[in-house]
PDB file of N, CA and C in Angstrom:
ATOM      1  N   UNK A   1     135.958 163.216  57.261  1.00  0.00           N
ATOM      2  CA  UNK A   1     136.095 162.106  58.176  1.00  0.00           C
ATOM      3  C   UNK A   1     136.586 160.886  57.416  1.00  0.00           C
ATOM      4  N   UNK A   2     137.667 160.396  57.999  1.00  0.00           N
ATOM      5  CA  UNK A   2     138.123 158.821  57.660  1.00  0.00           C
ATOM      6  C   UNK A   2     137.382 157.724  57.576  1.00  0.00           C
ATOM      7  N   UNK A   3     137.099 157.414  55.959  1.00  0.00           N
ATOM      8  CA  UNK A   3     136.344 155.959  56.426  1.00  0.00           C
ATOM      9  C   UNK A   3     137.097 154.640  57.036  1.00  0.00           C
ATOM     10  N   UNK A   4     136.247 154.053  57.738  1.00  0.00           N
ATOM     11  CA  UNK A   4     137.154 152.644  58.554  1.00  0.00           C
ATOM     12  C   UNK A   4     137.190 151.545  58.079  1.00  0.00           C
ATOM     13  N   UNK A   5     138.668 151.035  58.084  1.00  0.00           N
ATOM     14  CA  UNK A   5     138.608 150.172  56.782  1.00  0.00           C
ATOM     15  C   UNK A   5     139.114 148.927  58.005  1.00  0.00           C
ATOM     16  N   UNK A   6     139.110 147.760  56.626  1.00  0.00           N
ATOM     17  CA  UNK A   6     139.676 146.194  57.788  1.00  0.00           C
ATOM     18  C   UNK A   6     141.097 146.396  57.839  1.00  0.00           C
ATOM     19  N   UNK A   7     141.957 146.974  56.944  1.00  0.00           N
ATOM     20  CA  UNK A   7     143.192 146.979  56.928  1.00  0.00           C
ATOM     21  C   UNK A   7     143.816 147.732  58.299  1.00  0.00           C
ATOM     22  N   UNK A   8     142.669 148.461  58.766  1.00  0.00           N
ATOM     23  CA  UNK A   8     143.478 149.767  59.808  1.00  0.00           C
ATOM     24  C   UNK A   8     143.038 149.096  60.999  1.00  0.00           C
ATOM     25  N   UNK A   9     142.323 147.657  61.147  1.00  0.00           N
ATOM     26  CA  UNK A   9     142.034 147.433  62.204  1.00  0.00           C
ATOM     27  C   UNK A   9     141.924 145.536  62.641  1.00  0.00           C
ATOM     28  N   UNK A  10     142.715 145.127  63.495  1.00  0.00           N
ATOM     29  CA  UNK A  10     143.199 143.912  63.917  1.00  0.00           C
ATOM     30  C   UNK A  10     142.125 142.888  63.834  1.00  0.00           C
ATOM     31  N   UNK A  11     141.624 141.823  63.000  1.00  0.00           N
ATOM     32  CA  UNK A  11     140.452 141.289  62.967  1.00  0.00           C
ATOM     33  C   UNK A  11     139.710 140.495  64.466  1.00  0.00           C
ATOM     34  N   UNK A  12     140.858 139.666  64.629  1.00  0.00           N
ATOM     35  CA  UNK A  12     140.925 139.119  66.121  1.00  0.00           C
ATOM     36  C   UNK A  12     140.907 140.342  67.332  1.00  0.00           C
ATOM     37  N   UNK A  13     141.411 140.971  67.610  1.00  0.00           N
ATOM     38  CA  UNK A  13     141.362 142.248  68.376  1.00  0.00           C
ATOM     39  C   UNK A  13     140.234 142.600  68.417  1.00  0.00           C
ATOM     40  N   UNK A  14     138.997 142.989  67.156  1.00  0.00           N
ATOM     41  CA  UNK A  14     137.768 143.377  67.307  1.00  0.00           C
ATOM     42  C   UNK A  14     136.912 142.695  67.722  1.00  0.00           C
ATOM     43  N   UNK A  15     137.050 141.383  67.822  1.00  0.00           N
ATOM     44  CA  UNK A  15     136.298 139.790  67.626  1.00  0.00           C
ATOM     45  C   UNK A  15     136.647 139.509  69.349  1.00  0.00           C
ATOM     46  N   UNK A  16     137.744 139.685  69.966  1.00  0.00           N
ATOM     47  CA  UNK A  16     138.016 139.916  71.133  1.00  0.00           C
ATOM     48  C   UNK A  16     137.588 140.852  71.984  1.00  0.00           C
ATOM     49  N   UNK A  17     137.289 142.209  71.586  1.00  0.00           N
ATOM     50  CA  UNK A  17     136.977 143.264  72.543  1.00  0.00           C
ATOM     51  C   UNK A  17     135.389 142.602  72.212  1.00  0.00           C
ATOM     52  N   UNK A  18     134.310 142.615  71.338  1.00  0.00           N
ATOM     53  CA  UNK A  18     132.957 142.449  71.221  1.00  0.00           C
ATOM     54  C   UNK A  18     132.794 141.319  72.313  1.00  0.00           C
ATOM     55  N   UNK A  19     134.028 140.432  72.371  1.00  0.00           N
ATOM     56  CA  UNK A  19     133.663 139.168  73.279  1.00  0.00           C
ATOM     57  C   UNK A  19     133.512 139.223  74.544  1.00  0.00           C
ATOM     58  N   UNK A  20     135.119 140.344  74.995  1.00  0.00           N
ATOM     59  CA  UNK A  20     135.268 140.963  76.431  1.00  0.00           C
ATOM     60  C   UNK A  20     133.772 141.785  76.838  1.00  0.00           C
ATOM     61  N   UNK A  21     133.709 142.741  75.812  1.00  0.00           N
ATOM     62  CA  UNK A  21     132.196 143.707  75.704  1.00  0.00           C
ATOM     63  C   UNK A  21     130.678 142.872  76.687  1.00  0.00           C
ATOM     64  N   UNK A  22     130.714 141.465  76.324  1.00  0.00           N
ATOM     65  CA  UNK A  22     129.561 140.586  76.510  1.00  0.00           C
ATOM     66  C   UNK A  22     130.252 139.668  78.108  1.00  0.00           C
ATOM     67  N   UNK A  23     131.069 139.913  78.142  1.00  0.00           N
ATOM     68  CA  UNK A  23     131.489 138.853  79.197  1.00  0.00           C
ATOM     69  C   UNK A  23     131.795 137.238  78.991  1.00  0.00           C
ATOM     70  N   UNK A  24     132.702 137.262  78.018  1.00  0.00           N
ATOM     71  CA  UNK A  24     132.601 135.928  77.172  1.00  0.00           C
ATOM     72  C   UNK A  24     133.724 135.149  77.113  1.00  0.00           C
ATOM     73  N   UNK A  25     134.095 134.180  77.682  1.00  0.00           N
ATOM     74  CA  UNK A  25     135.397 133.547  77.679  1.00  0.00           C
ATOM     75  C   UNK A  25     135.514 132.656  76.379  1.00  0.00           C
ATOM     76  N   UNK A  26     136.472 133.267  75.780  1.00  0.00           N
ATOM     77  CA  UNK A  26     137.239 132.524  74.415  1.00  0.00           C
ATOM     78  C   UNK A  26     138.365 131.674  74.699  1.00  0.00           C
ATOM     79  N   UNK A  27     137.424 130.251  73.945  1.00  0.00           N
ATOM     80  CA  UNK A  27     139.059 129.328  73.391  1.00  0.00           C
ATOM     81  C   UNK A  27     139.749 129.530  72.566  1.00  0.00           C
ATOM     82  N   UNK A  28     138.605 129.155  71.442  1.00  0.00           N
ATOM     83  CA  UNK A  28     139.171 130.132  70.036  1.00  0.00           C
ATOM     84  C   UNK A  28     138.729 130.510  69.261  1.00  0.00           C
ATOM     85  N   UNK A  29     139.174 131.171  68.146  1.00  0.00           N
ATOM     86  CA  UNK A  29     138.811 131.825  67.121  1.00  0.00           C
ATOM     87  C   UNK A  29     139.159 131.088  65.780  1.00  0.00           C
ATOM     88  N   UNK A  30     138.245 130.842  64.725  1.00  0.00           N
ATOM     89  CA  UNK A  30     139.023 129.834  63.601  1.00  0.00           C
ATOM     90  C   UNK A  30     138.159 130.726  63.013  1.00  0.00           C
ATOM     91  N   UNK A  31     138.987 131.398  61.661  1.00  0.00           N
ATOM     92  CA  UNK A  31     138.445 131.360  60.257  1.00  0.00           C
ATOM     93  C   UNK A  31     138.516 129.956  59.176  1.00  0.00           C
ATOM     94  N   UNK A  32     136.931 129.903  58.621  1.00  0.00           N
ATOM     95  CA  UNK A  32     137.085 128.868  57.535  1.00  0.00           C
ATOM     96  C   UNK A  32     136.543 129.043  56.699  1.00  0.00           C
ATOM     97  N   UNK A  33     136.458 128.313  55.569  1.00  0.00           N
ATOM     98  CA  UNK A  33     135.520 128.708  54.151  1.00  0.00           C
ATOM     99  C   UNK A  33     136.765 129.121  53.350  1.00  0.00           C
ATOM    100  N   UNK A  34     136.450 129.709  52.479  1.00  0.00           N
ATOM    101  CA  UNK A  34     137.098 130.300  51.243  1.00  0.00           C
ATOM    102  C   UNK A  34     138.432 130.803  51.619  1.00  0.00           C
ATOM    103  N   UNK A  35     138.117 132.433  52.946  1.00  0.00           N
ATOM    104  CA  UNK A  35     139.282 132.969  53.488  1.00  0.00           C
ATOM    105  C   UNK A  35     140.335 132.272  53.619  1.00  0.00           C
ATOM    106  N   UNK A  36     139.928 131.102  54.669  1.00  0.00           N
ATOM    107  CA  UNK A  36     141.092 130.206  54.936  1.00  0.00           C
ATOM    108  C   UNK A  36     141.633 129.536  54.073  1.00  0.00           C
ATOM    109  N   UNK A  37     140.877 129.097  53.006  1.00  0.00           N
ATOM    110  CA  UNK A  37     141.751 128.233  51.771  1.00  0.00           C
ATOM    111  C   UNK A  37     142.298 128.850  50.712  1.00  0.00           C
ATOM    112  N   UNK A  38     142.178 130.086  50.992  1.00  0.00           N
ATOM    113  CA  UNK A  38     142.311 131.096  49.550  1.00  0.00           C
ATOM    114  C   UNK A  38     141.989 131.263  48.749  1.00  0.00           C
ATOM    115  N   UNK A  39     140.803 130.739  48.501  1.00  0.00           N
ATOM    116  CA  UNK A  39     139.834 130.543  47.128  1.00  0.00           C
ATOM    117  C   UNK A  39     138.979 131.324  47.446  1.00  0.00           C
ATOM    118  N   UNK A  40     139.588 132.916  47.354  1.00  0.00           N
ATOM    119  CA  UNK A  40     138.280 134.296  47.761  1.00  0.00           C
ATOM    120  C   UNK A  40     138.316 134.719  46.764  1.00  0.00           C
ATOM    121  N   UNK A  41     137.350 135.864  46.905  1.00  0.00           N
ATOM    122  CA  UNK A  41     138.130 136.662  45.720  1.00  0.00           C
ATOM    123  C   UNK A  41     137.165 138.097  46.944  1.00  0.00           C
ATOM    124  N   UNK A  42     137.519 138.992  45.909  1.00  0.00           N
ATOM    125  CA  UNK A  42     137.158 140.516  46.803  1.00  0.00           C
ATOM    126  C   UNK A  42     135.211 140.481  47.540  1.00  0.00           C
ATOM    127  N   UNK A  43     134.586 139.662  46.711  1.00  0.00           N
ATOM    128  CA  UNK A  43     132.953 140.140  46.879  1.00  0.00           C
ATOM    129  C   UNK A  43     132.857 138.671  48.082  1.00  0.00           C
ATOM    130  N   UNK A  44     133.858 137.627  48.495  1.00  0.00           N
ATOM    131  CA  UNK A  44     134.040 136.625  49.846  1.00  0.00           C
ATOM    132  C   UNK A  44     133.510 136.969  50.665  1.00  0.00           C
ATOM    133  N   UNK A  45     132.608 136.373  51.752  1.00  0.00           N
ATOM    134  CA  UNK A  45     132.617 136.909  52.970  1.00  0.00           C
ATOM    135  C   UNK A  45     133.559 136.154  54.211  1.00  0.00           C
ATOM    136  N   UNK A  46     133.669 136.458  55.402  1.00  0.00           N
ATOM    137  CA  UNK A  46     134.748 136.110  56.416  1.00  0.00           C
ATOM    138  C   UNK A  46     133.258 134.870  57.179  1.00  0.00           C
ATOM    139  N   UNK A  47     134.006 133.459  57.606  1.00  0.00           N
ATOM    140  CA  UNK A  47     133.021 132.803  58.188  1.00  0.00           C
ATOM    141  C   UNK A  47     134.629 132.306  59.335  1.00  0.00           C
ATOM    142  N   UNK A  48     133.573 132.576  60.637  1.00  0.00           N
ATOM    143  CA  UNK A  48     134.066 131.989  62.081  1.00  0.00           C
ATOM    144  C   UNK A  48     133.941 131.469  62.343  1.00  0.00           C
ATOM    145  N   UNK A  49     134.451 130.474  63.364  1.00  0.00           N
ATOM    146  CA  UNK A  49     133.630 129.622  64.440  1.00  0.00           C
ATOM    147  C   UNK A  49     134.779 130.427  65.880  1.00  0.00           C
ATOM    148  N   UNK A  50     133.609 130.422  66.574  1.00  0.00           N
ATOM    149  CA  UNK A  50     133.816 130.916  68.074  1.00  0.00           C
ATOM    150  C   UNK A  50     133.911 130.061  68.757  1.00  0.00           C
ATOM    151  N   UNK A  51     134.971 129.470  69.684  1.00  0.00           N
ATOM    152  CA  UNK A  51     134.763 128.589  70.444  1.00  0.00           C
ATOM    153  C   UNK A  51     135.010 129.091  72.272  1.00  0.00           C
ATOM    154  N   UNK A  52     134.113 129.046  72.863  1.00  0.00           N
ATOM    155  CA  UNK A  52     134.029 129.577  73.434  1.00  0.00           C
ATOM    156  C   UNK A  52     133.862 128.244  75.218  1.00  0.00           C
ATOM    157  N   UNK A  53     134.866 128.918  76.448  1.00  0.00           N
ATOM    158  CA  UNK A  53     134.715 127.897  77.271  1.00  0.00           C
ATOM    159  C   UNK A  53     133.154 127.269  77.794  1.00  0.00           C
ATOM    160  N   UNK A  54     132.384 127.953  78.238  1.00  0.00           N
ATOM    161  CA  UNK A  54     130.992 127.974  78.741  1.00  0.00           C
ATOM    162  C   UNK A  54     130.346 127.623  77.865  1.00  0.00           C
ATOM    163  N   UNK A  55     128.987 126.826  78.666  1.00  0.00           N
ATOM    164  CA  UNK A  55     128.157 126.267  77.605  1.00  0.00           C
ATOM    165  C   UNK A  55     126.822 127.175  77.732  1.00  0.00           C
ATOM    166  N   UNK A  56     126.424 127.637  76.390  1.00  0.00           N
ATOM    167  CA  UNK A  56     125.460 128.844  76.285  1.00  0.00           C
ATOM    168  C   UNK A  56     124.090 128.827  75.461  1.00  0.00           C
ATOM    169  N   UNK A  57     123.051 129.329  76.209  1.00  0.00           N
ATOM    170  CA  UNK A  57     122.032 128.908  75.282  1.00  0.00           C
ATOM    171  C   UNK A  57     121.666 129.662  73.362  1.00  0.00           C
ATOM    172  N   UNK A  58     121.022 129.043  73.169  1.00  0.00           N
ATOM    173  CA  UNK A  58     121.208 129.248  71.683  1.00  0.00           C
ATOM    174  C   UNK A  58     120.886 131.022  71.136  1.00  0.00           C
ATOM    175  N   UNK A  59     120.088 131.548  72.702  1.00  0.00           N
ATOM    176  CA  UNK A  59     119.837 132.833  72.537  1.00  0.00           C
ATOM    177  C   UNK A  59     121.055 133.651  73.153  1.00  0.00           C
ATOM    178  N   UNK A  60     121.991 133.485  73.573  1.00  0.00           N
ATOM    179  CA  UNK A  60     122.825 133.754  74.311  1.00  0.00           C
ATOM    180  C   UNK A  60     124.066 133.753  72.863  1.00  0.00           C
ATOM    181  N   UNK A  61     124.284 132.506  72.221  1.00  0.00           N
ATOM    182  CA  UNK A  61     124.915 132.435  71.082  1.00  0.00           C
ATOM    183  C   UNK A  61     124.490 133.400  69.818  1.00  0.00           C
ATOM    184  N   UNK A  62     123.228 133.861  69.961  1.00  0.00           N
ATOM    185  CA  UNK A  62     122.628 134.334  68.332  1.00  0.00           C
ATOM    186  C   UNK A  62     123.380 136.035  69.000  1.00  0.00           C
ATOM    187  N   UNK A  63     123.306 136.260  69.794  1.00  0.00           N
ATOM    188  CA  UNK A  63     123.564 137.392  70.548  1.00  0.00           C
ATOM    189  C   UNK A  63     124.809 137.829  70.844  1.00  0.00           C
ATOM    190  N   UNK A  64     126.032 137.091  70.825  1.00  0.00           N
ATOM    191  CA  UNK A  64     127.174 136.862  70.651  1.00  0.00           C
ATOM    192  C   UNK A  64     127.553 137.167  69.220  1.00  0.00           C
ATOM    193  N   UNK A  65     127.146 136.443  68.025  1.00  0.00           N
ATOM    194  CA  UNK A  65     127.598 136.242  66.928  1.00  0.00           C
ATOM    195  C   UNK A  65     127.085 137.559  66.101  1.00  0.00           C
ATOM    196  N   UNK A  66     125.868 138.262  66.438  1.00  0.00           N
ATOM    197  CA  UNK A  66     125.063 139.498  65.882  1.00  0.00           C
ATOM    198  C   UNK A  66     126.042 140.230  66.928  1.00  0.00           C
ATOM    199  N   UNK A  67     126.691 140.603  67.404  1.00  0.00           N
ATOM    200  CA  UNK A  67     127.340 141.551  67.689  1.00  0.00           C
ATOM    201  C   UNK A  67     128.947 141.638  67.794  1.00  0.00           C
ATOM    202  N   UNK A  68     129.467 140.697  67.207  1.00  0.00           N
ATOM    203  CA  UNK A  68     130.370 140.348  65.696  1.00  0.00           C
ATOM    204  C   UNK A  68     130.505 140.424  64.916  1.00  0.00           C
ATOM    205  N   UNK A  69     129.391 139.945  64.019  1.00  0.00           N
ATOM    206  CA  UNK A  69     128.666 140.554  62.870  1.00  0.00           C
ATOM    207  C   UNK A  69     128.641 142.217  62.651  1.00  0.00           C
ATOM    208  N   UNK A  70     127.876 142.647  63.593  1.00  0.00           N
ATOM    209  CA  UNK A  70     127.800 144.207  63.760  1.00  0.00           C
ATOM    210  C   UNK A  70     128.645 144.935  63.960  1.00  0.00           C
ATOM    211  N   UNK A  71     129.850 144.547  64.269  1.00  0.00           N
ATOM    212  CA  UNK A  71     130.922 145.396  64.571  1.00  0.00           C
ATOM    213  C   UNK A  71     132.471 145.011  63.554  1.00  0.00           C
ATOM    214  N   UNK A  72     131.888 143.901  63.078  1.00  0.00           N
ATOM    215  CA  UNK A  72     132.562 143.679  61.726  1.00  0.00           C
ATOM    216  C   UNK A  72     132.166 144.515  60.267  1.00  0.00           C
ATOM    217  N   UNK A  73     130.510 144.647  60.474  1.00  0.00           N
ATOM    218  CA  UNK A  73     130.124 145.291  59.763  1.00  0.00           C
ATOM    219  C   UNK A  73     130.428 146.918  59.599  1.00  0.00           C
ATOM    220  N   UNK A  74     131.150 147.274  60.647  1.00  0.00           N
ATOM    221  CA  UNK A  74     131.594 148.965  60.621  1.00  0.00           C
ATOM    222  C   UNK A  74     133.064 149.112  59.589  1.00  0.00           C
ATOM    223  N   UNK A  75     133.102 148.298  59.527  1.00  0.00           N
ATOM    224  CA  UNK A  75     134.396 147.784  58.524  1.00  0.00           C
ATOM    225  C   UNK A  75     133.913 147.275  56.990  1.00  0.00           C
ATOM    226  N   UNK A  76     132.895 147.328  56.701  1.00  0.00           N
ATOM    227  CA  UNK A  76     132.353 146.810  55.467  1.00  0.00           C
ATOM    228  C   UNK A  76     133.036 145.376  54.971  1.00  0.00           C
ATOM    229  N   UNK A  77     132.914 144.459  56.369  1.00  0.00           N
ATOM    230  CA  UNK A  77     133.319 142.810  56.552  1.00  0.00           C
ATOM    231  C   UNK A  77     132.128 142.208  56.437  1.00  0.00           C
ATOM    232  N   UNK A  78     131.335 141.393  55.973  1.00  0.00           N
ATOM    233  CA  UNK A  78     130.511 140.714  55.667  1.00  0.00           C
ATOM    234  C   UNK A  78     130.855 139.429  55.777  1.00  0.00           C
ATOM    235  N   UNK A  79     130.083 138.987  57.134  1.00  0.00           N
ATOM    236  CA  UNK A  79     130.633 137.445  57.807  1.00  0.00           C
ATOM    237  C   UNK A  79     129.726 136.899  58.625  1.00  0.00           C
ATOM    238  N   UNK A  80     129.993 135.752  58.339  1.00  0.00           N
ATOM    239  CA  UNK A  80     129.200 134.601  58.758  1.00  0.00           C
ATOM    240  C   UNK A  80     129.956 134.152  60.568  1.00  0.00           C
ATOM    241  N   UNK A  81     129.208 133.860  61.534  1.00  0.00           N
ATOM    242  CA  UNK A  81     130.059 133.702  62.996  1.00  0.00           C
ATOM    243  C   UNK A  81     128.934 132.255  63.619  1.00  0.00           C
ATOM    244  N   UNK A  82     130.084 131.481  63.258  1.00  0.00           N
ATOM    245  CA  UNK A  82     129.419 130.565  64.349  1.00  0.00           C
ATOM    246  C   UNK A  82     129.950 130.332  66.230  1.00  0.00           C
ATOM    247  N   UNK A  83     129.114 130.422  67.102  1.00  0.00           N
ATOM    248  CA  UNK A  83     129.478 130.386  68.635  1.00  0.00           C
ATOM    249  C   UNK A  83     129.400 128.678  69.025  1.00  0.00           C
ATOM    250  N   UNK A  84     130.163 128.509  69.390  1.00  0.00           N
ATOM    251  CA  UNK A  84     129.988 127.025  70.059  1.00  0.00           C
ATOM    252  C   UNK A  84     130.992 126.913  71.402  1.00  0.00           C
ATOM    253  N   UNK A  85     131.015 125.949  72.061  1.00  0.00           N
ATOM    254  CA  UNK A  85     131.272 125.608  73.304  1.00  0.00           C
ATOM    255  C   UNK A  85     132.121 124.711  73.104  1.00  0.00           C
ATOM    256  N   UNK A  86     133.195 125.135  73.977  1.00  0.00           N
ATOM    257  CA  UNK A  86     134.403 123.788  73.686  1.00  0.00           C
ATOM    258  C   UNK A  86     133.631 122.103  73.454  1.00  0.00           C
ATOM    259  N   UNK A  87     132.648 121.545  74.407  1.00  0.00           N
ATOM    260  CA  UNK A  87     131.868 120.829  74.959  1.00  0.00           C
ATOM    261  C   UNK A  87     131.529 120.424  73.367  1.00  0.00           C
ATOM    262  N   UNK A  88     130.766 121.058  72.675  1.00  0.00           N
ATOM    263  CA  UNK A  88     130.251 121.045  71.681  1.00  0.00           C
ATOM    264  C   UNK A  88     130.796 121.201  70.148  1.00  0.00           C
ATOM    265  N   UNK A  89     132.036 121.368  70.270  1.00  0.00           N
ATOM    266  CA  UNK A  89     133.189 121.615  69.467  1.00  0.00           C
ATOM    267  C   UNK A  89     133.820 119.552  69.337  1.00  0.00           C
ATOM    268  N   UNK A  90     134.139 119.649  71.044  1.00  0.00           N
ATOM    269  CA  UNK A  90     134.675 117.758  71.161  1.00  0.00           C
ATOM    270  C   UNK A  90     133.789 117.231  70.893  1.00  0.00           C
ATOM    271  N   UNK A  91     132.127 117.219  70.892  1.00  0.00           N
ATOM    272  CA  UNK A  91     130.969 116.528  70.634  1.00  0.00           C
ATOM    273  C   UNK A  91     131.051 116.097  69.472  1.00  0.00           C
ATOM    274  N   UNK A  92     131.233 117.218  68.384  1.00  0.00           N
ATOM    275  CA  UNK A  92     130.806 116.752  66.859  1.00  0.00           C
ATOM    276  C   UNK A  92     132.063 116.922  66.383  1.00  0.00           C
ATOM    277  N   UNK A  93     132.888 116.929  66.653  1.00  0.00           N
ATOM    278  CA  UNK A  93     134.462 117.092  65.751  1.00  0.00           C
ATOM    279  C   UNK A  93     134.834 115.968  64.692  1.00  0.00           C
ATOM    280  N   UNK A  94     134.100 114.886  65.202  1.00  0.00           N
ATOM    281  CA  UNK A  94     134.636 113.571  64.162  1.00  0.00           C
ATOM    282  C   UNK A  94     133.400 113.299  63.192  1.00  0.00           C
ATOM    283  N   UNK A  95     131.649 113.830  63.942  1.00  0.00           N
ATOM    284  CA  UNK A  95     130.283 113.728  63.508  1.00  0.00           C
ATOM    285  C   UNK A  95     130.547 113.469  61.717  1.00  0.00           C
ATOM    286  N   UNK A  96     130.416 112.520  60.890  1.00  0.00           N
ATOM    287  CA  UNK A  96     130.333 112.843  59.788  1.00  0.00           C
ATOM    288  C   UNK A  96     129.651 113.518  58.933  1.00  0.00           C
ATOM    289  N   UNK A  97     129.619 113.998  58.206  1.00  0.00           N
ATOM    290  CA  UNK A  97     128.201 115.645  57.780  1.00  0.00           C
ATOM    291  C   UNK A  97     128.593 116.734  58.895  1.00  0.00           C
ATOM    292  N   UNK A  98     129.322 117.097  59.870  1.00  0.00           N
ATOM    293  CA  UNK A  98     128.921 117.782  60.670  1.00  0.00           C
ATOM    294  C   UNK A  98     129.527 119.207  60.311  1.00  0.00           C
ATOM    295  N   UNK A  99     129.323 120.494  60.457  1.00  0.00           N
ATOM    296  CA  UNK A  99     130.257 121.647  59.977  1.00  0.00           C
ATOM    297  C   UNK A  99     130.777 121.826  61.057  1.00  0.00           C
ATOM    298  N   UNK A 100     131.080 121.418  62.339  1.00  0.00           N
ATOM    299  CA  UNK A 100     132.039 121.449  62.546  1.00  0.00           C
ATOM    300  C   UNK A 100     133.587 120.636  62.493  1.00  0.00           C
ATOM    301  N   UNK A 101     133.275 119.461  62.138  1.00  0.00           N
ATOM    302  CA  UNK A 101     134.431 118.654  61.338  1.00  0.00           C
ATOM    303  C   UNK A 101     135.110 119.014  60.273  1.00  0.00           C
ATOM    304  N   UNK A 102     134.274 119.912  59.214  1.00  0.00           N
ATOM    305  CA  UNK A 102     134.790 120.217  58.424  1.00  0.00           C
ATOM    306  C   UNK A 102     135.226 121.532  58.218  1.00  0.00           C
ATOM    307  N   UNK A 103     135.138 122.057  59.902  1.00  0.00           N
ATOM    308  CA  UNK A 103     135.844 123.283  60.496  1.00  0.00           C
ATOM    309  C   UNK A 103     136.854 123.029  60.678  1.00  0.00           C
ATOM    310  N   UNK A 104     136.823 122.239  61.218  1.00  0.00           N
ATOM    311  CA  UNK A 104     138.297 122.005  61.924  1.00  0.00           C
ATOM    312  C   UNK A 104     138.973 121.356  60.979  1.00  0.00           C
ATOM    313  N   UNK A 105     138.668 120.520  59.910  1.00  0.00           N
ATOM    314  CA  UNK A 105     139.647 120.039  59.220  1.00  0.00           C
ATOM    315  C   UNK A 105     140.218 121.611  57.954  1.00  0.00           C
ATOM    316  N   UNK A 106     139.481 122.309  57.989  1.00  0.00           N
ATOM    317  CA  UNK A 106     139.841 123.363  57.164  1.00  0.00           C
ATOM    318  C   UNK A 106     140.451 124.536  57.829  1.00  0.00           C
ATOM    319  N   UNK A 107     140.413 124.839  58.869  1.00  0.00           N
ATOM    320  CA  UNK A 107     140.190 126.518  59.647  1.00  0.00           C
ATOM    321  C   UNK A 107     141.906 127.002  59.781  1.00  0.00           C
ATOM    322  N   UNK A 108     141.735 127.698  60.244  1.00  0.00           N
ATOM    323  CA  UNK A 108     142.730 128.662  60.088  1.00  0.00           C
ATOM    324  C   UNK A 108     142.812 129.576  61.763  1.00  0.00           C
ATOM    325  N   UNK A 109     143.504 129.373  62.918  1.00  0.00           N
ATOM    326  CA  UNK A 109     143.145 130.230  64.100  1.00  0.00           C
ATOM    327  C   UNK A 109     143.766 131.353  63.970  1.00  0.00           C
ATOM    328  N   UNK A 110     142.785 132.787  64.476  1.00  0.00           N
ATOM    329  CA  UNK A 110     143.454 133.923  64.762  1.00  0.00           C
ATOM    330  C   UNK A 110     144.040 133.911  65.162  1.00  0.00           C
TER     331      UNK A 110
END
């Protein structure tokens, strides 16, 4: 049997069906951290932010992102997924300290 690798399989595409899977309307998808700046190296992990239209409770988000996680993980991807809400994306975008400011000033969209 073939092991399943990230190369044989569309990162966004998987990150999309897990989303469709849950019933989940996506704005977007941003990789940031290391990936996006290129300062990885092989043992990196992949960090997201989900931005997502609807505003969702925090158990609703942990539940989203663990089954991202989990299905990234069939790929031996090791990643960090943050879920947020457009709402909550425009909230803190300028916040100073905030990670999502310094999402967006770094990220990279699928």
């Amino acid at each position: 049997m073939e092991e399943k690798t990230i190369e044989d399989k569309d990162i966004k595409a998987e990150i999309l069906k897990c989303l469709n899977e849950m019933g989940t309307n996506v704005k977007n998808i941003l990789l940031f951290g290391s990936r996006a700046t290129g300062k990885y190296d092989k043992y990196s992990d992949w960090d997201f932010l989900i931005v997502v239209k609807e505003n969702m409770t925090l158990t609703r988000k942990r539940e989203v992102a663990h089954k991202i996680r989990k299905r990234l993980a069939e790929f031996y991807m090791p990643c960090d997924v943050l879920v947020r809400s457009e709402k909550e994306v425009e909230e803190r975008k300028n916040v100073i300290g905030s990670i999502i400011k310094s999402v967006i000033k770094e990220s990279v969209p699928l």
